[in-house]
C-alpha atoms as a PDB file:
ATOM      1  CA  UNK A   1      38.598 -33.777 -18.943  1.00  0.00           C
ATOM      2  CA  UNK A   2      40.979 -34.770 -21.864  1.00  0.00           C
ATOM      3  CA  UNK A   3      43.712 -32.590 -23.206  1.00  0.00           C
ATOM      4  CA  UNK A   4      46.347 -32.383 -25.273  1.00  0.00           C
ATOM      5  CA  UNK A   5      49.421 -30.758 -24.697  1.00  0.00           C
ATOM      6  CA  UNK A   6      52.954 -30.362 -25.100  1.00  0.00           C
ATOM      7  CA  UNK A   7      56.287 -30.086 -23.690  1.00  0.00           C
ATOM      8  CA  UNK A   8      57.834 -26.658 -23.975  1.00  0.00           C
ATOM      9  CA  UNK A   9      61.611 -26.439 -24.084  1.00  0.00           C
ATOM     10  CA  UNK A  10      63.100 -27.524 -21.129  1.00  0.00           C
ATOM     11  CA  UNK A  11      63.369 -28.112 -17.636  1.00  0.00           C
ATOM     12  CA  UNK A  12      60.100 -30.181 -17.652  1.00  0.00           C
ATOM     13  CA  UNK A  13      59.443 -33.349 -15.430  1.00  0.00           C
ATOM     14  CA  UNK A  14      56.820 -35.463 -16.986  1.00  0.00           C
ATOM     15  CA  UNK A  15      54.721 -37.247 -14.334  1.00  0.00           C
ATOM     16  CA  UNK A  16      55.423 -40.510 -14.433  1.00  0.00           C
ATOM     17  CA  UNK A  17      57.952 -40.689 -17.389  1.00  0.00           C
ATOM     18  CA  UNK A  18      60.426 -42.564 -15.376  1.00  0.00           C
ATOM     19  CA  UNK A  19      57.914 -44.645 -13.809  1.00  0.00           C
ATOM     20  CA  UNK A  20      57.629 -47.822 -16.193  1.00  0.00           C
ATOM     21  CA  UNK A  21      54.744 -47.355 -18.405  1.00  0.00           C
ATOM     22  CA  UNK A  22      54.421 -44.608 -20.807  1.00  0.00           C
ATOM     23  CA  UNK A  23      51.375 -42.477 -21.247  1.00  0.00           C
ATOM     24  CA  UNK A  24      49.320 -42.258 -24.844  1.00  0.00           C
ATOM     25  CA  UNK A  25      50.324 -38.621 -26.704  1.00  0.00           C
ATOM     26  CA  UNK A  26      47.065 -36.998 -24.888  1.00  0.00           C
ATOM     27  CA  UNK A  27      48.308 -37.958 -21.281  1.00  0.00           C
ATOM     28  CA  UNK A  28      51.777 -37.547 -21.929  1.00  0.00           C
ATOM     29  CA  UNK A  29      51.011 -33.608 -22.869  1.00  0.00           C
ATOM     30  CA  UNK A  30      48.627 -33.142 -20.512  1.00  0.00           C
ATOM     31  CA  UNK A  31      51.066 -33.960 -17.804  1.00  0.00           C
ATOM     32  CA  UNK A  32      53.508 -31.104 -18.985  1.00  0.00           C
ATOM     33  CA  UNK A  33      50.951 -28.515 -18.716  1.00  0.00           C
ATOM     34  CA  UNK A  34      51.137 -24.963 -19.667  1.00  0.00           C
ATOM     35  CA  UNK A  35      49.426 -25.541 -23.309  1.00  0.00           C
ATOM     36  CA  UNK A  36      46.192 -24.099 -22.850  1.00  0.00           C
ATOM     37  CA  UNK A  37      45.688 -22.790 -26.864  1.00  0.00           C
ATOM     38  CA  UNK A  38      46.816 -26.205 -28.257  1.00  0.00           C
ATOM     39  CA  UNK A  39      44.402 -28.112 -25.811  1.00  0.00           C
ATOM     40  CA  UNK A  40      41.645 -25.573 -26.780  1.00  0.00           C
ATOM     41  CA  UNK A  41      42.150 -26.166 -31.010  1.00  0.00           C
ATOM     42  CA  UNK A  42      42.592 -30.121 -29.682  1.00  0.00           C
ATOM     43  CA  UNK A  43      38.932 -29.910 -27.498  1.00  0.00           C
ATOM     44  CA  UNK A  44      37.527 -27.453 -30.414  1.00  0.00           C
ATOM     45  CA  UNK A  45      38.099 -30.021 -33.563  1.00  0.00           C
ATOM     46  CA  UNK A  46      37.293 -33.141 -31.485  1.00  0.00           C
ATOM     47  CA  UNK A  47      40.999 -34.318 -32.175  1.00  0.00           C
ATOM     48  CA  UNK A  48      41.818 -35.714 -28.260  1.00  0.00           C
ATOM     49  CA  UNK A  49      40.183 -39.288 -29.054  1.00  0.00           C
ATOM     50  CA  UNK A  50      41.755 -39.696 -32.157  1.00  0.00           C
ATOM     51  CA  UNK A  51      45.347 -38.695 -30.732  1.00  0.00           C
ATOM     52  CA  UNK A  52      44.681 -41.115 -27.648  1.00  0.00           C
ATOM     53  CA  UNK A  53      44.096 -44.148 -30.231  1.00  0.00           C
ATOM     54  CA  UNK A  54      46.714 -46.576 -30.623  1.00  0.00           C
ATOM     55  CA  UNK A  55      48.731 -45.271 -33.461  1.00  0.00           C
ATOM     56  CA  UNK A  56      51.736 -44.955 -34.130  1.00  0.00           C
ATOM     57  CA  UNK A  57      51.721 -41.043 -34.087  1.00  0.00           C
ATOM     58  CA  UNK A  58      54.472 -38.422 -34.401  1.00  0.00           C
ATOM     59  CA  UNK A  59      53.116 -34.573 -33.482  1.00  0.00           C
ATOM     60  CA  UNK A  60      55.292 -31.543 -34.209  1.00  0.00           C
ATOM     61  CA  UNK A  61      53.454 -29.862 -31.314  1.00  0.00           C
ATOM     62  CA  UNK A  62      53.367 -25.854 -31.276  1.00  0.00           C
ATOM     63  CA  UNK A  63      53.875 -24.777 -27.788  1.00  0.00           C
ATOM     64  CA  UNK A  64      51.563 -21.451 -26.293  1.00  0.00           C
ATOM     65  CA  UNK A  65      54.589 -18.839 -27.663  1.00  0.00           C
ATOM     66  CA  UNK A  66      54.549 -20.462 -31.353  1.00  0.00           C
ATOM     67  CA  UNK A  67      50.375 -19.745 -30.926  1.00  0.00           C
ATOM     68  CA  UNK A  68      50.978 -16.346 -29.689  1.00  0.00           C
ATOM     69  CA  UNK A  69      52.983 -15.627 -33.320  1.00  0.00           C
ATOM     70  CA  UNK A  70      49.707 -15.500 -34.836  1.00  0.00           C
ATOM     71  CA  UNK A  71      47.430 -12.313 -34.470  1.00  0.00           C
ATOM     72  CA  UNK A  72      44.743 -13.070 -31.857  1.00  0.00           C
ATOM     73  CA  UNK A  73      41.700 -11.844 -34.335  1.00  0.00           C
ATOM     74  CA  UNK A  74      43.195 -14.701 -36.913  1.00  0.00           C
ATOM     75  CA  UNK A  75      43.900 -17.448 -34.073  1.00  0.00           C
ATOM     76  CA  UNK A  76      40.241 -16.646 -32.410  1.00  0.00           C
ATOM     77  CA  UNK A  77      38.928 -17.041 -36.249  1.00  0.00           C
ATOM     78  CA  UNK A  78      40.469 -20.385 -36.461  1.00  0.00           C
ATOM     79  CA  UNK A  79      39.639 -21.912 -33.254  1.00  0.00           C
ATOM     80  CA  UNK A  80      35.794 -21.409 -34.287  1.00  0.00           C
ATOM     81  CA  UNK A  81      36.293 -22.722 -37.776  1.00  0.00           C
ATOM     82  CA  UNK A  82      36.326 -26.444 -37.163  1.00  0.00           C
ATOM     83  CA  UNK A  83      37.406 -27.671 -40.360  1.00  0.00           C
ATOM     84  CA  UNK A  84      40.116 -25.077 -41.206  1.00  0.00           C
ATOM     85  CA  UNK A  85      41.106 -26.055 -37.853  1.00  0.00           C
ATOM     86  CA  UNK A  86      41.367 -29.992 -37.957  1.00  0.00           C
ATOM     87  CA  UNK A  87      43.696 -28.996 -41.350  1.00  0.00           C
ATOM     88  CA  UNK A  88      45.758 -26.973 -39.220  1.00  0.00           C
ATOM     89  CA  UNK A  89      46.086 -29.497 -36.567  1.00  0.00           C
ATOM     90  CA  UNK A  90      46.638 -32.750 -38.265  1.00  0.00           C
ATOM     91  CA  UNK A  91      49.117 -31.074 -40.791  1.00  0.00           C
ATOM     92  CA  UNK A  92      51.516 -31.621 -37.239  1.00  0.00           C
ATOM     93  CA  UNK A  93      50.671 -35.137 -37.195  1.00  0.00           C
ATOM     94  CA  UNK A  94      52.783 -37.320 -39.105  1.00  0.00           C
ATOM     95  CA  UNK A  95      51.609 -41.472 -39.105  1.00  0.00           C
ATOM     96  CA  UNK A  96      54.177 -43.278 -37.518  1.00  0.00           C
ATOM     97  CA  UNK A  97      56.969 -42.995 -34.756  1.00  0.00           C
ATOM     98  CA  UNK A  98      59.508 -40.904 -36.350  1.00  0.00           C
ATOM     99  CA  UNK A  99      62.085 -40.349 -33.573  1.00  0.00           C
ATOM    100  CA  UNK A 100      64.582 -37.482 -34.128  1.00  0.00           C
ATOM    101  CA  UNK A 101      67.363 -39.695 -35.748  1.00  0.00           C
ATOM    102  CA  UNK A 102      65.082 -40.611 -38.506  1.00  0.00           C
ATOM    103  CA  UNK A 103      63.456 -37.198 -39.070  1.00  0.00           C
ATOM    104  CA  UNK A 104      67.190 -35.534 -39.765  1.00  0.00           C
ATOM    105  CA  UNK A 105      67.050 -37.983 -42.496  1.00  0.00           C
ATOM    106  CA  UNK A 106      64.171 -36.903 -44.481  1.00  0.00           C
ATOM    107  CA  UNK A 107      63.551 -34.113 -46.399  1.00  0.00           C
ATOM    108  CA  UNK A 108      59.760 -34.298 -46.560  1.00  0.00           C
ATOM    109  CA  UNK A 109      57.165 -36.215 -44.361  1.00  0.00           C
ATOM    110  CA  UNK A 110      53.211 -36.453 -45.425  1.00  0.00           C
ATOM    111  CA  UNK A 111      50.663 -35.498 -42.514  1.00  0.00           C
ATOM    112  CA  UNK A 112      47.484 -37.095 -41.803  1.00  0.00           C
ATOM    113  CA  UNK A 113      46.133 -34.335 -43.326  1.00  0.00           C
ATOM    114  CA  UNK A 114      47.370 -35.029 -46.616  1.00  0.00           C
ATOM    115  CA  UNK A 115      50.222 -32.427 -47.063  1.00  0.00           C
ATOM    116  CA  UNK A 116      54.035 -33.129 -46.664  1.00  0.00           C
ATOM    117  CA  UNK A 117      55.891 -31.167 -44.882  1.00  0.00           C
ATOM    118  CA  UNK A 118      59.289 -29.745 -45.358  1.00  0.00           C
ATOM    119  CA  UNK A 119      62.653 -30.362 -43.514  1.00  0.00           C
ATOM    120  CA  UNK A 120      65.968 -28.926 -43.444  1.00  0.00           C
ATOM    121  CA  UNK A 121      68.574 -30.815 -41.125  1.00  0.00           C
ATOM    122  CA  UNK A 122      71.447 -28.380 -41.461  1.00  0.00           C
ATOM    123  CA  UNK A 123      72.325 -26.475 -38.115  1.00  0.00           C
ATOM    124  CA  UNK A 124      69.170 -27.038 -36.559  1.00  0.00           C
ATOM    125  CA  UNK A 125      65.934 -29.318 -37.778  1.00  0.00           C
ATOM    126  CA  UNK A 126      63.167 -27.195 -38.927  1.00  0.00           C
ATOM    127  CA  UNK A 127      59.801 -28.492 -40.147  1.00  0.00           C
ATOM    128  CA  UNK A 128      57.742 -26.421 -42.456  1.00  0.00           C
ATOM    129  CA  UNK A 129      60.461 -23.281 -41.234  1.00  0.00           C
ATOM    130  CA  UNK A 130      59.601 -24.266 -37.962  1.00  0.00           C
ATOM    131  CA  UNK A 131      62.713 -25.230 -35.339  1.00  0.00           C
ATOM    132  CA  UNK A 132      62.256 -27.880 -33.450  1.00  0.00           C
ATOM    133  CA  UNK A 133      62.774 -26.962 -29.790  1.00  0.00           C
ATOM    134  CA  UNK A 134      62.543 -30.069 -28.110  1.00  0.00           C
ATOM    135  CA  UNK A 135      62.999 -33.975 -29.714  1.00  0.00           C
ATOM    136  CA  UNK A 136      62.060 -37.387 -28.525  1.00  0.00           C
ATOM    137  CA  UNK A 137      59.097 -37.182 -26.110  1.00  0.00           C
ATOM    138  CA  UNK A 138      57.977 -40.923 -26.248  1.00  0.00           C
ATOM    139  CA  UNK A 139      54.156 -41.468 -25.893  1.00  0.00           C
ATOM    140  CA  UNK A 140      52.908 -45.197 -25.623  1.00  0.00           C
ATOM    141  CA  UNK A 141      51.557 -44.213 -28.835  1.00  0.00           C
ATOM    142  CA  UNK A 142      54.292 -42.199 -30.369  1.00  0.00           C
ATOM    143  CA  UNK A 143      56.507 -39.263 -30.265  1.00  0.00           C
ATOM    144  CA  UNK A 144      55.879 -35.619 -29.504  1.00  0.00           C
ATOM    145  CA  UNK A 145      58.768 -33.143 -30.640  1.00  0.00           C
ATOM    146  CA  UNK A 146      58.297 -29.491 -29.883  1.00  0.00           C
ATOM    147  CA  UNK A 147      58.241 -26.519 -32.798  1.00  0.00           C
ATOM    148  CA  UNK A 148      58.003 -23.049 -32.255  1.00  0.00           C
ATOM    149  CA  UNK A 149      55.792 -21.815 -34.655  1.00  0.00           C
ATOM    150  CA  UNK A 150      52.189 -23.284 -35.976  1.00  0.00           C
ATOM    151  CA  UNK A 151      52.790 -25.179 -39.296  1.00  0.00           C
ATOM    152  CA  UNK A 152      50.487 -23.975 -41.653  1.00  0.00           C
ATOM    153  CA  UNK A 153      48.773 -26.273 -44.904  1.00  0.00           C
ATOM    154  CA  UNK A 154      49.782 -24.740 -48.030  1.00  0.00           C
END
């Protein structure tokens, strides 16, 4: 079965990150674990082949706590609504490899799904209000970084 996942904040080993050949965004999350809600709104708006194609990607990946922020009623509502939820989804997916030295440069940065989002660099880098938890997961296909809190299209 496909999934996607992501890496929570630390402590982590990815399976096989140290091993020579990197794993597409998909495989790369999946081997982290521990993201069951992502990998269900993934599954639910038939996202996983898309995110295993060759890219360049860059996800700002909410992690199960940033999906628990959001009242279950709400969340279950989403994951059944297929096209609000491939708007919710690909507003974390950003075209291109945008490692963390280049996002602390921008202030804005348009998703796939048509919306830019915000960034402040200050103290810490948030995204949309979102703080990014964890930076630089490298993906044969692109870059995962970690936020703690669902972005949500305007």
């Amino acid at each position: 079965m496909k999934y996607l996942a992501v890496l929570l904040v630390s402590g982590w080993v990815l399976a096989g990150s140290g091993a020579g050949t990197k794993k597409d965004i998909v495989d790369t999350a999946v081997s982290a674990g521990s993201f069951g809600t992502l990998v269900q709104a993934v599954q639910a708006a038939g996202l996983v082949d898309t995110l295993k194609g060759e890219g360049p990607f860059t996800v700002f990946a909410p992690s199960d706590t940033a999906f628990a922020k959001i009242p279950k009623a709400d969340l279950e509502a989403l994951l059944k609504d297929k096209e609000a939820l491939t708007k919710v989804l690909t507003y974390h997916v950003v075209a291109g490899k945008v490692m963390a030295s280049d996002v602390v440069k921008l202030e804005t940065a348009k998703t796939v799904q048509g919306q830019a989002l915000s960034i402040h660099a200050k103290d810490q880098v948030k995204v949309d209000g979102a703080n990014v938890i964890k930076t630089d997961i490298e993906c044969a296909n692109g870059v995962i970084h970690v936020v703690d809190t669902v972005l949500m299209p305007k």
